[in-house]
Protein backbone atom coordinates (compact mmCIF):
# COMPACT_ATOMS: atom_id res chain seq x y z
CA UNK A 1 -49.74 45.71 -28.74
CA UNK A 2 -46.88 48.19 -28.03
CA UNK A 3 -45.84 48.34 -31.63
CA UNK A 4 -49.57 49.41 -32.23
CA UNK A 5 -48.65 52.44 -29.68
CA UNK A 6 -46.04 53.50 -31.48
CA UNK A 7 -47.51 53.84 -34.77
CA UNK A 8 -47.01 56.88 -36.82
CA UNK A 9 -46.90 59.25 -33.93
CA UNK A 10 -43.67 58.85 -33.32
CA UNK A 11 -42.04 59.63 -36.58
CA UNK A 12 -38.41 61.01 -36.09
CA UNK A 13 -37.96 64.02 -38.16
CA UNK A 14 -34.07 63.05 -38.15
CA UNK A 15 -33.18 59.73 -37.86
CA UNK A 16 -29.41 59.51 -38.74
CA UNK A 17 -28.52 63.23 -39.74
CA UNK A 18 -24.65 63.01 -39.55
CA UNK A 19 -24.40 60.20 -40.40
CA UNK A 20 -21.03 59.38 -42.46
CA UNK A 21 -20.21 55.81 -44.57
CA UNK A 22 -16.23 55.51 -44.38
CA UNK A 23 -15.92 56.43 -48.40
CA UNK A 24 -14.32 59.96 -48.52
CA UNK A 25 -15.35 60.41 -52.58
CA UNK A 26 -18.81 58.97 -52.06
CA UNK A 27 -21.38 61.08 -54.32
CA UNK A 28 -23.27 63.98 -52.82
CA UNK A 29 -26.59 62.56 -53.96
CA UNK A 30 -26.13 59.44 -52.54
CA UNK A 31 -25.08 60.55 -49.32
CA UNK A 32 -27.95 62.68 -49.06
CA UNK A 33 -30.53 60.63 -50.50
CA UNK A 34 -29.23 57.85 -47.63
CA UNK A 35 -29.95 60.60 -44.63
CA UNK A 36 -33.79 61.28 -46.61
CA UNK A 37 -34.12 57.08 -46.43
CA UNK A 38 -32.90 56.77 -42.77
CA UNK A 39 -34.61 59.91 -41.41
CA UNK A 40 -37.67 58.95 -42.73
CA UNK A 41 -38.55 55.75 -41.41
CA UNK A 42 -41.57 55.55 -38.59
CA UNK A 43 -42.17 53.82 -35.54
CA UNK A 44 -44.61 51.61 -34.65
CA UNK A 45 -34.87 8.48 -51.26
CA UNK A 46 -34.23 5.91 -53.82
CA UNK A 47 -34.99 1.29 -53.48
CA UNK A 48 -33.87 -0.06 -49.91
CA UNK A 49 -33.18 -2.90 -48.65
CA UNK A 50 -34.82 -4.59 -45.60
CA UNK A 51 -35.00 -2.06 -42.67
CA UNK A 52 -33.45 -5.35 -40.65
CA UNK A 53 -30.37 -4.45 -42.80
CA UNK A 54 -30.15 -1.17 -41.46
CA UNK A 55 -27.87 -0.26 -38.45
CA UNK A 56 -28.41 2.66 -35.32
CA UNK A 57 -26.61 5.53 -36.26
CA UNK A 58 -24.02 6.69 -33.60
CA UNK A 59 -24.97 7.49 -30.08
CA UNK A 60 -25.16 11.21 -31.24
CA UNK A 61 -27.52 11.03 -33.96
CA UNK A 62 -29.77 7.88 -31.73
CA UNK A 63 -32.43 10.09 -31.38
CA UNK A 64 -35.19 7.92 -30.86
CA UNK A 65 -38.76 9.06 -30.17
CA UNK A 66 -40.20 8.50 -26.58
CA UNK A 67 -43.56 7.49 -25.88
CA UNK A 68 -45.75 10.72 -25.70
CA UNK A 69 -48.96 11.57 -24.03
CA UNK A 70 -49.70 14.38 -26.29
CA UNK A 71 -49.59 13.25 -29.83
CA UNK A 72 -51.83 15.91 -31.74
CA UNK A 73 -51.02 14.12 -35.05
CA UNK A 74 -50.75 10.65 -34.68
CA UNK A 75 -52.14 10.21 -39.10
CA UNK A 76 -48.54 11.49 -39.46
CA UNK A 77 -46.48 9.08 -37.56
CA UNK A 78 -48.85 6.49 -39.09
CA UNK A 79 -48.28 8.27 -42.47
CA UNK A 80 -44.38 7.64 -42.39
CA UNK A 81 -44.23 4.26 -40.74
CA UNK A 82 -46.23 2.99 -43.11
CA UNK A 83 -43.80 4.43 -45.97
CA UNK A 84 -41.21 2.78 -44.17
CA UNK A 85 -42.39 -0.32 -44.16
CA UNK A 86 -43.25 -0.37 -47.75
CA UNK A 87 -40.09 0.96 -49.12
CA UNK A 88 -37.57 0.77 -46.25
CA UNK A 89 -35.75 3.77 -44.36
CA UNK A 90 -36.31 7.54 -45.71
CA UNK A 91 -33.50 9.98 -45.68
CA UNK A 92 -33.85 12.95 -43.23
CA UNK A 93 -34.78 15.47 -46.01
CA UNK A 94 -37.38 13.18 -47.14
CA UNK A 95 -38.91 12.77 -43.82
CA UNK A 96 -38.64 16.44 -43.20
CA UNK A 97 -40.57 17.36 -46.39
CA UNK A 98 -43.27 15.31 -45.80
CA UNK A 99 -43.51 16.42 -41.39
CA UNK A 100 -43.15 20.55 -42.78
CA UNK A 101 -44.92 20.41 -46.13
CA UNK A 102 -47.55 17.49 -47.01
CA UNK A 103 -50.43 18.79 -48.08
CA UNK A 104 -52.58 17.47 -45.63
CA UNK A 105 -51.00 16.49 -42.39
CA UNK A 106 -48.20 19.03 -42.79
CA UNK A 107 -46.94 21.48 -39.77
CA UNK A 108 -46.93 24.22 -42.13
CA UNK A 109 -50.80 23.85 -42.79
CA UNK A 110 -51.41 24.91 -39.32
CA UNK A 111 -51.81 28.09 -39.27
CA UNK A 112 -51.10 28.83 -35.50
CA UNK A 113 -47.31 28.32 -35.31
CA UNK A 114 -45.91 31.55 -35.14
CA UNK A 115 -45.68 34.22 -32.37
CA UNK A 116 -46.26 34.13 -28.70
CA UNK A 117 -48.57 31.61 -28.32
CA UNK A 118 -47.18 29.32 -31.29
CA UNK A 119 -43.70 27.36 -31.41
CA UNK A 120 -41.54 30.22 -32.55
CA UNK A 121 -41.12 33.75 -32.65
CA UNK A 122 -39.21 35.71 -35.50
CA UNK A 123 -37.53 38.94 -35.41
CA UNK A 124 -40.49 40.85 -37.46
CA UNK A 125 -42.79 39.97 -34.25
CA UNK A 126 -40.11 40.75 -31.91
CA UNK A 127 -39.91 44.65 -33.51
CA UNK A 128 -40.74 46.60 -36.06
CA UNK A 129 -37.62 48.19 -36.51
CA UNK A 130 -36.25 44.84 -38.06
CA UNK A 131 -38.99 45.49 -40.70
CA UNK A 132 -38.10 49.27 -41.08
CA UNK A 133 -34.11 48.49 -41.56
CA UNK A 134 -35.07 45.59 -43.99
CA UNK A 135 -36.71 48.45 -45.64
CA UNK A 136 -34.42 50.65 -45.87
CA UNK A 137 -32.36 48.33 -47.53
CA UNK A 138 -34.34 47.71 -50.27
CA UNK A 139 -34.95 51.20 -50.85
CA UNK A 140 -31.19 52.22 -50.86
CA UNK A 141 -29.80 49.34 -52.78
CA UNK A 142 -33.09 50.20 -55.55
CA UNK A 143 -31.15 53.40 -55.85
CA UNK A 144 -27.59 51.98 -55.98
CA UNK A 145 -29.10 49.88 -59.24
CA UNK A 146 -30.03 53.43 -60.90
CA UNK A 147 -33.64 53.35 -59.86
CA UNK A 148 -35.61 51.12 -62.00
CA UNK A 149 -38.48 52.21 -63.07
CA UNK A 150 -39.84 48.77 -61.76
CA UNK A 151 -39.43 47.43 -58.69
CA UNK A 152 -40.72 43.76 -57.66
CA UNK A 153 -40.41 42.86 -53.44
CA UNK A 154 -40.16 39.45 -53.67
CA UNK A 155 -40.27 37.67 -50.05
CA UNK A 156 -39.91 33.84 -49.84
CA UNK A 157 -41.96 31.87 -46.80
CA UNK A 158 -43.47 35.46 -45.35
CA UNK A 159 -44.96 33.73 -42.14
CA UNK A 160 -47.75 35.96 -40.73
CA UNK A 161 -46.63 38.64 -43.25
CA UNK A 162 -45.19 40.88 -41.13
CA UNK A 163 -41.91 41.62 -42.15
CA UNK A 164 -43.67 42.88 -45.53
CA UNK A 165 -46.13 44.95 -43.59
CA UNK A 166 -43.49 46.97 -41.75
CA UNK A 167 -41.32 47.12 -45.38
CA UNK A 168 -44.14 48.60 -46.94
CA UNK A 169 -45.00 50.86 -44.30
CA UNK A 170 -41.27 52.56 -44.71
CA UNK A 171 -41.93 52.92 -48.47
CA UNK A 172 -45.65 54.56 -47.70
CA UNK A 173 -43.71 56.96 -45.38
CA UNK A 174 -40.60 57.38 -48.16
CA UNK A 175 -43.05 57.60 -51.37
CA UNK A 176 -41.99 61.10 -52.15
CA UNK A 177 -38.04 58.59 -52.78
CA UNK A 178 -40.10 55.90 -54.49
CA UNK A 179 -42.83 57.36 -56.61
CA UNK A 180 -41.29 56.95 -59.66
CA UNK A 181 -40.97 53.48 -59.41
CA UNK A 182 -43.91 51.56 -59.71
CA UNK A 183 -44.02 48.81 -56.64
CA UNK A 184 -45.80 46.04 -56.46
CA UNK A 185 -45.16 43.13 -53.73
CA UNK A 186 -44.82 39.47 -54.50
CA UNK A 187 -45.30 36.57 -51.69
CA UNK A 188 -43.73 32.86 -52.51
CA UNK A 189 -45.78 30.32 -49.71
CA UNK A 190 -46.92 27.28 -50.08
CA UNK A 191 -49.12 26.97 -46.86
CA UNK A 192 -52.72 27.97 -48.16
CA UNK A 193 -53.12 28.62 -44.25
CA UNK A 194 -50.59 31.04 -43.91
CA UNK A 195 -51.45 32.70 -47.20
CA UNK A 196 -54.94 33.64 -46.01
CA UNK A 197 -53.20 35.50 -42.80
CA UNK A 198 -51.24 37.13 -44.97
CA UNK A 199 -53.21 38.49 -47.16
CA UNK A 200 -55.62 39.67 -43.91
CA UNK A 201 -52.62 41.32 -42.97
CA UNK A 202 -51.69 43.21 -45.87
CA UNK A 203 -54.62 43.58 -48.19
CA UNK A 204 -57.38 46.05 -47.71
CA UNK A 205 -60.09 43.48 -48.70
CA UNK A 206 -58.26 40.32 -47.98
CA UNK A 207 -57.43 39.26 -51.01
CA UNK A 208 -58.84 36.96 -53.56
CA UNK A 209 -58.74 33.89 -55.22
CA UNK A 210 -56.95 34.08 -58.58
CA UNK A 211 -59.02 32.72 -61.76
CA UNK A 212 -58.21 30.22 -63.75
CA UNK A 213 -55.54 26.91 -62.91
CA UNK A 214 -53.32 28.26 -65.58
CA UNK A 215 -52.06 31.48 -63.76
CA UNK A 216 -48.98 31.23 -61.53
CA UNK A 217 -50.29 33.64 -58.89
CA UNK A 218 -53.09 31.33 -56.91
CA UNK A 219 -54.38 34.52 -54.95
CA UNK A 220 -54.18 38.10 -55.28
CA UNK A 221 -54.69 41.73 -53.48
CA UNK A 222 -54.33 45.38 -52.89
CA UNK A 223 -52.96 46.89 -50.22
CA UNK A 224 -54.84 49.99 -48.68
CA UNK A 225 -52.21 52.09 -50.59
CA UNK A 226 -52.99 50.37 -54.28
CA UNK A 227 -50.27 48.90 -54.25
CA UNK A 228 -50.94 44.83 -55.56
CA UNK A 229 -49.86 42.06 -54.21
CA UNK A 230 -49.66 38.22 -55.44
CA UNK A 231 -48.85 34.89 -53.77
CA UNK A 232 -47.25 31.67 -55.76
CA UNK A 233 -46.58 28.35 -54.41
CA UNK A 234 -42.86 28.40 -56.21
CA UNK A 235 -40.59 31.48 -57.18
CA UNK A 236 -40.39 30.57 -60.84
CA UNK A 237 -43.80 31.59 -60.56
CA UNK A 238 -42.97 35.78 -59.82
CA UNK A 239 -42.49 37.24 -63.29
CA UNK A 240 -39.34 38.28 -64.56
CA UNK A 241 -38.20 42.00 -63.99
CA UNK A 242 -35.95 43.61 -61.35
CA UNK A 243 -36.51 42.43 -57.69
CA UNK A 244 -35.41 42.51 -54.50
CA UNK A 245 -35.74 39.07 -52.67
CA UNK A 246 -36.17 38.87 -49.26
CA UNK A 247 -35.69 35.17 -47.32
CA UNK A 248 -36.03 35.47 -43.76
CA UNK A 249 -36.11 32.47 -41.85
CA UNK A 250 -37.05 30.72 -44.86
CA UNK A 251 -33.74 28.48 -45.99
CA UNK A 252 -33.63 26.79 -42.35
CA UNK A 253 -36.55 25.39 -42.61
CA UNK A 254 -35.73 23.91 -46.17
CA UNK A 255 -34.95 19.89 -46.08
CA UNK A 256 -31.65 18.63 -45.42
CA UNK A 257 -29.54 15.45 -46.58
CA UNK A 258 -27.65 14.58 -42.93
CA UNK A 259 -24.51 12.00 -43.71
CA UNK A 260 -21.82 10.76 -41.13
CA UNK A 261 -18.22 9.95 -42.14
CA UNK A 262 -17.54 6.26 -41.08
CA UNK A 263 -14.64 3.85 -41.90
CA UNK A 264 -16.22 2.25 -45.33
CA UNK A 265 -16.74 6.33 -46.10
CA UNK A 266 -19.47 8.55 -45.64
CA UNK A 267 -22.88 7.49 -45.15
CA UNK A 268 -26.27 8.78 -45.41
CA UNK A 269 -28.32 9.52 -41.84
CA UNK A 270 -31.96 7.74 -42.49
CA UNK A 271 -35.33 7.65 -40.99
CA UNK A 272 -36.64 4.29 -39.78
CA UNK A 273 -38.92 2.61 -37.31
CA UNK A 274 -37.38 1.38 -34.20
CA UNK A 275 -37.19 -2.16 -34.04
CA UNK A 276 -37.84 -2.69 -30.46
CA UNK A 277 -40.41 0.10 -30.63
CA UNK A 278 -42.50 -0.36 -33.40
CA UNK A 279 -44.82 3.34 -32.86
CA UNK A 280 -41.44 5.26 -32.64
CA UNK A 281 -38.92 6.46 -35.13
CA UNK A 282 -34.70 6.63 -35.19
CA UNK A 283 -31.73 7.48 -36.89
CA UNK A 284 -29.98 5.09 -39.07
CA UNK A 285 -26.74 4.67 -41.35
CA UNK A 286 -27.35 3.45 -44.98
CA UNK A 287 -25.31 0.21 -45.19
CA UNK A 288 -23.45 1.69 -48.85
CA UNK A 289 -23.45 4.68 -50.61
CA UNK A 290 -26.36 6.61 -51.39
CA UNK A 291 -26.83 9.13 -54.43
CA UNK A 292 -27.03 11.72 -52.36
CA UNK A 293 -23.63 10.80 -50.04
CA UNK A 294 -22.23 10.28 -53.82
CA UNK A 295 -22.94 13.48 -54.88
CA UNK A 296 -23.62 15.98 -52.24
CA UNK A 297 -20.68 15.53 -49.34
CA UNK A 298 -18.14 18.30 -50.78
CA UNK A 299 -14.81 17.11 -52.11
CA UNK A 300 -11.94 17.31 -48.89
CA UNK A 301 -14.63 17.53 -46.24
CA UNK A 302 -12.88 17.52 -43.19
CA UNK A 303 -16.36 17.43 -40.87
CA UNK A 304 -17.26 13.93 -39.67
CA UNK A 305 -21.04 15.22 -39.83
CA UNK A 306 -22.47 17.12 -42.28
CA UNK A 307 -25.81 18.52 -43.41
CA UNK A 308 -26.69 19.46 -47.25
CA UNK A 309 -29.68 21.28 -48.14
CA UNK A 310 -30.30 20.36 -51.82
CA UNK A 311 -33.27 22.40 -51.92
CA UNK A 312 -31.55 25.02 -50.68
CA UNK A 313 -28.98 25.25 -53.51
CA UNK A 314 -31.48 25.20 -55.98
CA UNK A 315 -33.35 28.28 -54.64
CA UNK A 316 -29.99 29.86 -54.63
CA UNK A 317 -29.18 29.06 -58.05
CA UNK A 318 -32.52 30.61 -59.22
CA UNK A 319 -31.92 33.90 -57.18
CA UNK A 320 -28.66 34.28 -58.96
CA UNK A 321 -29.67 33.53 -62.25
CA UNK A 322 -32.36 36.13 -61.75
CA UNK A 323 -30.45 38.80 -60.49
CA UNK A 324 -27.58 38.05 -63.18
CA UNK A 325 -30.71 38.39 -65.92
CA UNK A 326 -33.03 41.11 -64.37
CA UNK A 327 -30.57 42.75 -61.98
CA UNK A 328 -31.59 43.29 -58.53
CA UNK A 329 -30.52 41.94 -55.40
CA UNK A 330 -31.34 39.19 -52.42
CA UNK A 331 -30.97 39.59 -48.59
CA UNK A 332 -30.91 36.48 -46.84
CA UNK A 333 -31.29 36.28 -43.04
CA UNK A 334 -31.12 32.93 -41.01
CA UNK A 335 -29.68 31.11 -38.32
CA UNK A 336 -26.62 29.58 -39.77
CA UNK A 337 -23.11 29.68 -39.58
CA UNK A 338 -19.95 29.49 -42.56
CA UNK A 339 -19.02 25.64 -42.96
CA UNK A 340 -17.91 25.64 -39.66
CA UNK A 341 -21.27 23.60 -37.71
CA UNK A 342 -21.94 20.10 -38.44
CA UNK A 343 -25.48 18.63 -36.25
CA UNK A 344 -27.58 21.30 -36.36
CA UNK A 345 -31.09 19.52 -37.29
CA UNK A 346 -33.84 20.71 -34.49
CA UNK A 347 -37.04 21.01 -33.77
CA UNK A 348 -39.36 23.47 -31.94
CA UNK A 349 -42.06 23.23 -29.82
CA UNK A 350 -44.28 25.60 -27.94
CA UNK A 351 -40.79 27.86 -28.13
CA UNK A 352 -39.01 24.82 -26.38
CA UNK A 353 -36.47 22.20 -28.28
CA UNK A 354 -38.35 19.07 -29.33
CA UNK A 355 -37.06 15.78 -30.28
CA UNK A 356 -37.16 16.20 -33.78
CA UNK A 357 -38.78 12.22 -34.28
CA UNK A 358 -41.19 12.85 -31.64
CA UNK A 359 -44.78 13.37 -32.69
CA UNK A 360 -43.74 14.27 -36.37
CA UNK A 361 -46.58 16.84 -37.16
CA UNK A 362 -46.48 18.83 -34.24
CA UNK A 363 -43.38 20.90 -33.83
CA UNK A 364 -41.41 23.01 -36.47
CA UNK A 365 -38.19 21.34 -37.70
CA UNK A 366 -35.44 23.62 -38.94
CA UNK A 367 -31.44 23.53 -38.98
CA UNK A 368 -29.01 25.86 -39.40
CA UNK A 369 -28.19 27.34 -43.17
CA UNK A 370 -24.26 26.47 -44.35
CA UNK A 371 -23.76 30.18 -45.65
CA UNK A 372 -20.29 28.69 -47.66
CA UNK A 373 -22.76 26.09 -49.44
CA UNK A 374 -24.89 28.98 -50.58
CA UNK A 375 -22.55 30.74 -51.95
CA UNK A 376 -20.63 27.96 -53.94
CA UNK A 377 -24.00 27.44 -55.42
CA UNK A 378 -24.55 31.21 -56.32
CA UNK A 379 -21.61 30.81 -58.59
CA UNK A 380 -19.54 33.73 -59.85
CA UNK A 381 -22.05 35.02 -61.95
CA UNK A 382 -23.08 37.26 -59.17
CA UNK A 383 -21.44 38.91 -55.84
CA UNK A 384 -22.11 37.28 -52.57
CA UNK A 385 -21.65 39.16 -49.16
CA UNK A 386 -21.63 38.01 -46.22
CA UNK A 387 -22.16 36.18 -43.89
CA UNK A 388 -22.33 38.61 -41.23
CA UNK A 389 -23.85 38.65 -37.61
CA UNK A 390 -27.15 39.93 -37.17
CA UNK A 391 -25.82 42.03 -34.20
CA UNK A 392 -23.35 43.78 -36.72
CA UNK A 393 -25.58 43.75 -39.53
CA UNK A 394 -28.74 45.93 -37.67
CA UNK A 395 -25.47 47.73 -35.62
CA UNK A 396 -24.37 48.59 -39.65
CA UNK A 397 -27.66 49.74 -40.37
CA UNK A 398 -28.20 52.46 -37.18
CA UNK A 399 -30.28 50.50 -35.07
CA UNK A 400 -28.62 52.02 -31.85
CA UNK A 401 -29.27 55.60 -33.79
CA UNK A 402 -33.24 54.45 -34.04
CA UNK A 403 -33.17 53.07 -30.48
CA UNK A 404 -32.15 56.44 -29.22
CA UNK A 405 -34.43 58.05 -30.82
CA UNK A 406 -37.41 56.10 -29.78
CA UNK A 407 -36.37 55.80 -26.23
CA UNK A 408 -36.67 60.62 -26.65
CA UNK A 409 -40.01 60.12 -28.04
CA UNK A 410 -41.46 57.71 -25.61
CA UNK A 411 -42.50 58.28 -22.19
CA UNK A 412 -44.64 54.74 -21.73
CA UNK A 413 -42.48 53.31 -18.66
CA UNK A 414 -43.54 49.69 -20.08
CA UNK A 415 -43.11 50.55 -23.68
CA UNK A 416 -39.51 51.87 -23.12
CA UNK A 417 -39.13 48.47 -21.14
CA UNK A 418 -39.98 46.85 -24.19
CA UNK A 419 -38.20 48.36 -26.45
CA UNK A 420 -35.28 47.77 -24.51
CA UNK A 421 -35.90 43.98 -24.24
CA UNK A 422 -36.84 43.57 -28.00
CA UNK A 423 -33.42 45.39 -28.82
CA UNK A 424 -31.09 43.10 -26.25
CA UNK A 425 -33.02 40.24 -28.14
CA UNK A 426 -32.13 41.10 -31.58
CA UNK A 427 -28.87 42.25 -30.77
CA UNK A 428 -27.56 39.95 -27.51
CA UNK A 429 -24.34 38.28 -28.79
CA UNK A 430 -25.91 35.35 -26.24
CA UNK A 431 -29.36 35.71 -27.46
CA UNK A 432 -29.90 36.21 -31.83
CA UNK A 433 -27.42 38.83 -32.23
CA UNK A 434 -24.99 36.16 -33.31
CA UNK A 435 -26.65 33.04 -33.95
CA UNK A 436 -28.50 34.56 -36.49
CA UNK A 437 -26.71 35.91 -39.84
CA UNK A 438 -27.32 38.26 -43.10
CA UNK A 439 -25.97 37.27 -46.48
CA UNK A 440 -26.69 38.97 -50.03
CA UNK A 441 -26.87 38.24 -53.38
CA UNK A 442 -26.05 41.07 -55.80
CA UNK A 443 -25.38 42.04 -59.40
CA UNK A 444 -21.81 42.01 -60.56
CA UNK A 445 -22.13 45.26 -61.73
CA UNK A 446 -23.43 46.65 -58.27
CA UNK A 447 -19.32 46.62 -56.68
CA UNK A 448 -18.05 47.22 -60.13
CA UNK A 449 -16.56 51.31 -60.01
CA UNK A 450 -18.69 53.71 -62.00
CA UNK A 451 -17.41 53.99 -65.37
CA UNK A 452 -15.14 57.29 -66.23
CA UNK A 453 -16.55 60.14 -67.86
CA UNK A 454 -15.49 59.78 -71.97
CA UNK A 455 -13.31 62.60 -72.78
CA UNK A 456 -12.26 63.99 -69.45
CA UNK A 457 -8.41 63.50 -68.57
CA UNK A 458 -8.39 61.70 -64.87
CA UNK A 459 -5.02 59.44 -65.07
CA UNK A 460 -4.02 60.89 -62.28
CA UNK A 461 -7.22 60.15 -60.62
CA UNK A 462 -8.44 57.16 -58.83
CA UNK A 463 -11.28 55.01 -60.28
CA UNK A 464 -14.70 56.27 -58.08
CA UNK A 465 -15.24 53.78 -55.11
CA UNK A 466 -18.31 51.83 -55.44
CA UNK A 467 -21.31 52.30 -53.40
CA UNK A 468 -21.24 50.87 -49.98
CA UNK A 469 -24.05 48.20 -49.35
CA UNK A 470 -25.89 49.11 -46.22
CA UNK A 471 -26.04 46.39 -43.92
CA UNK A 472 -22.72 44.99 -44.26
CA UNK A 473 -20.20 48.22 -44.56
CA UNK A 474 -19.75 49.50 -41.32
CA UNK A 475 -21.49 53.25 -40.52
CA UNK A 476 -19.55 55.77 -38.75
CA UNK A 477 -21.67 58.70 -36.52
CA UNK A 478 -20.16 61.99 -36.22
């Protein structure tokens, strides 16, 4: 409710005036065109054999479900054991697919999972001014590309839709920097449940079913400012052109191969029923290799755990190839860390860590995103930056600058308290300020110099620096 009191009122006529990037020769447009942006922006699994076969992972990984009282999806559990039993032990990104993402029993049908009163809270509900930043970032690395005449916002796994609402507000506010471009807003979910809150969210009218089985988008809108917006279950869905992806929160909850170096060589981590308790689930080793542990587990590993996220490569690989194509760029931002974490799978519950085999159905399961296996899988074909802390990354971007500001314009005793405590969240090196990281995929071309003017003599001149990238170079205030 106190982002609600906020609201327009509170527009700073001068966000970041003096404001200076650390690049002496940087254009005069650019530099000024940054202040418009920043001063701008408003408040407000293969054949098994027997599971008897099968032995207990290690002690770490024996994470066996207890008993429960409260077992709100019980067709689950009785979903998977009887997959179990009819093909033998399921690896862990199997059995997290089918807990997150089956079309009928999945946790991501729900529709109540998010915010206060769900299992987990993002940093779009926790303040605006992550939305407003994000924007700004889209809207200054739009004009580092030369300002396309088209511009696609492409956000993967939106949740309630809030991190799009506050984007577009900043480009309702900036339209006078973005009218030439003609916007329109594209959301990739797969949850039909979270869909419909999205689109009451965003759309005027709440959006509408899309006609006919053959068109990618399955449901489509206006917002109250025209501009339209379309949801697809997969991103090879969102026509081609130039986009900006956005993936918050949306790689960690992607499924993930878990394998454990032993003696005979690494091993694959497994879902299975517990022998001794035949309505729970554990961990297992496979008893030989796997495809997956043949295939996945990175040449000279030296971790003695480690978590793949297949999916999560693949998503990656089609980001980059669309970038490298239709130019544009992709802003990741996740919990995850650089190839240094091994056991990271987790699950959430009513904001509270839940055994991850308990009650499969009810809780959010998630691990952290290997930034380093991202970017091997981007490739060369585009630039990769990152990863950097969240702390430094909104630091980068002038949250402190905004902060200040908001704290002038507000006289609301328990709105300024707020604020306060929504900015130590975000920013709290103990808290998500470093736990939770920014990476980006860009063109080649985007930290390539600007080409020389034909015909001018400038030997004796350095080659123009390339734009800075907002977010990740480090802002200096005078």
């Amino acid at each position: 409710m106190w982002l609600m009191l906020i609201g327009v009122s509170g527009l700073v006529a001068s966000l970041l005036t003096g404001v200076r990037l650390p690049f002496r020769k940087m254009k005069t447009l650019f530099r000024l065109k940054t202040r418009q942006l920043m001063s701008g922006v408003f408040i407000h699994p293969t054949s098994l054999p027997a599971p008897a076969q099968w032995r207990a992972a290690p002690s770490r990984l024996s994470c066996s479900s207890s008993p429960s009282e409260d077992k709100p999806r019980p067709s689950m559990l009785r979903h998977l054991t009887s997959k179990i039993r009819a093909t033998g032990p399921v690896p862990v990104a199997e059995y997290m697919r089918e807990v997150l993402t089956n079309p009928v029993m999945g946790y991501y049908v729900r529709s109540n999972m998010l915010g206060p009163d769900g299992d987990f809270i993002t940093s779009p509900e926790i303040s605006q001014i992550f939305g407003e930043l994000t924007g700004v970032w889209i809207i200054s690395e739009w004009m580092a590309a030369g300002r396309p005449g088209r511009l696609q916002l492409v956000e993967l796994g939106p949740g309630r839709g809030s991190l799009a609402a506050d984007v577009l507000r900043v480009f309702a506010q900036l339209r006078s920097v973005v009218a030439e471009a003609s916007v329109s807003l594209h959301l990739v979910e797969v949850s039909p449940a979270l869909g419909r809150v999205q689109a009451h969210s965003l759309t005027a009218d709440g959006g509408r079913a899309a006609g006919g089985e053959d068109e990618p988008a399955y449901r489509r809108g206006e917002t109250a400012g025209g501009l339209p917006v379309s949801w697809y279950r997969r991103l090879e869905d969102v026509p081609a052109g130039f986009s900006i992806f956005l993936a918050h929160e949306f790689f960690d909850a992607l499924p993930i191969h878990k394998f454990q170096r032993t003696e005979k060589g690494w091993r694959e981590v497994l879902v299975d029923i517990d022998p001794e308790k035949p309505g729970t689930l554990r961990f297992v080793l496979a008893p030989s290799h796997t495809l997956a542990s043949s295939t996945l587990v990175q040449e000279g590993e030296r971790r003695a755990h480690v978590e793949v996220c297949a999916e999560g490569g693949v998503v990656v690989q089609q980001l980059a190839g669309r970038i490298r194509t239709d130019g544009g760029a992709a802003l990741i931002a996740d919990y995850g860390h650089d190839g240094t974490k091994s056991d990271t799978f987790r699950g959430f519950k009513g904001h509270r860590l839940h055994d991850v085999l308990d009650s499969p159905g009810s809780a959010d399961l998630t691990a952290d995103v290997d930034f380093s296996y991202l970017r091997r899988m981007a490739g060369e074909g585009v630039a990769c930056l990152g990863p950097v802390t969240q702390r430094t990354f909104l630091k980068n971007m002038g949250i402190d600058t905004r902060m200040q500001a908001l704290l002038r314009s507000c006289s609301d005793a328990s709105v300024r308290k707020q604020l306060v405590s929504s900015y130590d969240l975000l920013t709290n090196p103990a808290k998500m300020g470093e736990r939770f990281h920014f990476f980006s995929l860009l063109h080649n071309s985007r930290l390539a110099p600007p080409p020389r003017p034909a015909g001018l003599k400038l030997e004796k001149k350095r080659s123009p620096a390339p734009l800075p990238v907002a977010g990740f170079t480090e802002l200096r205030y005078s």
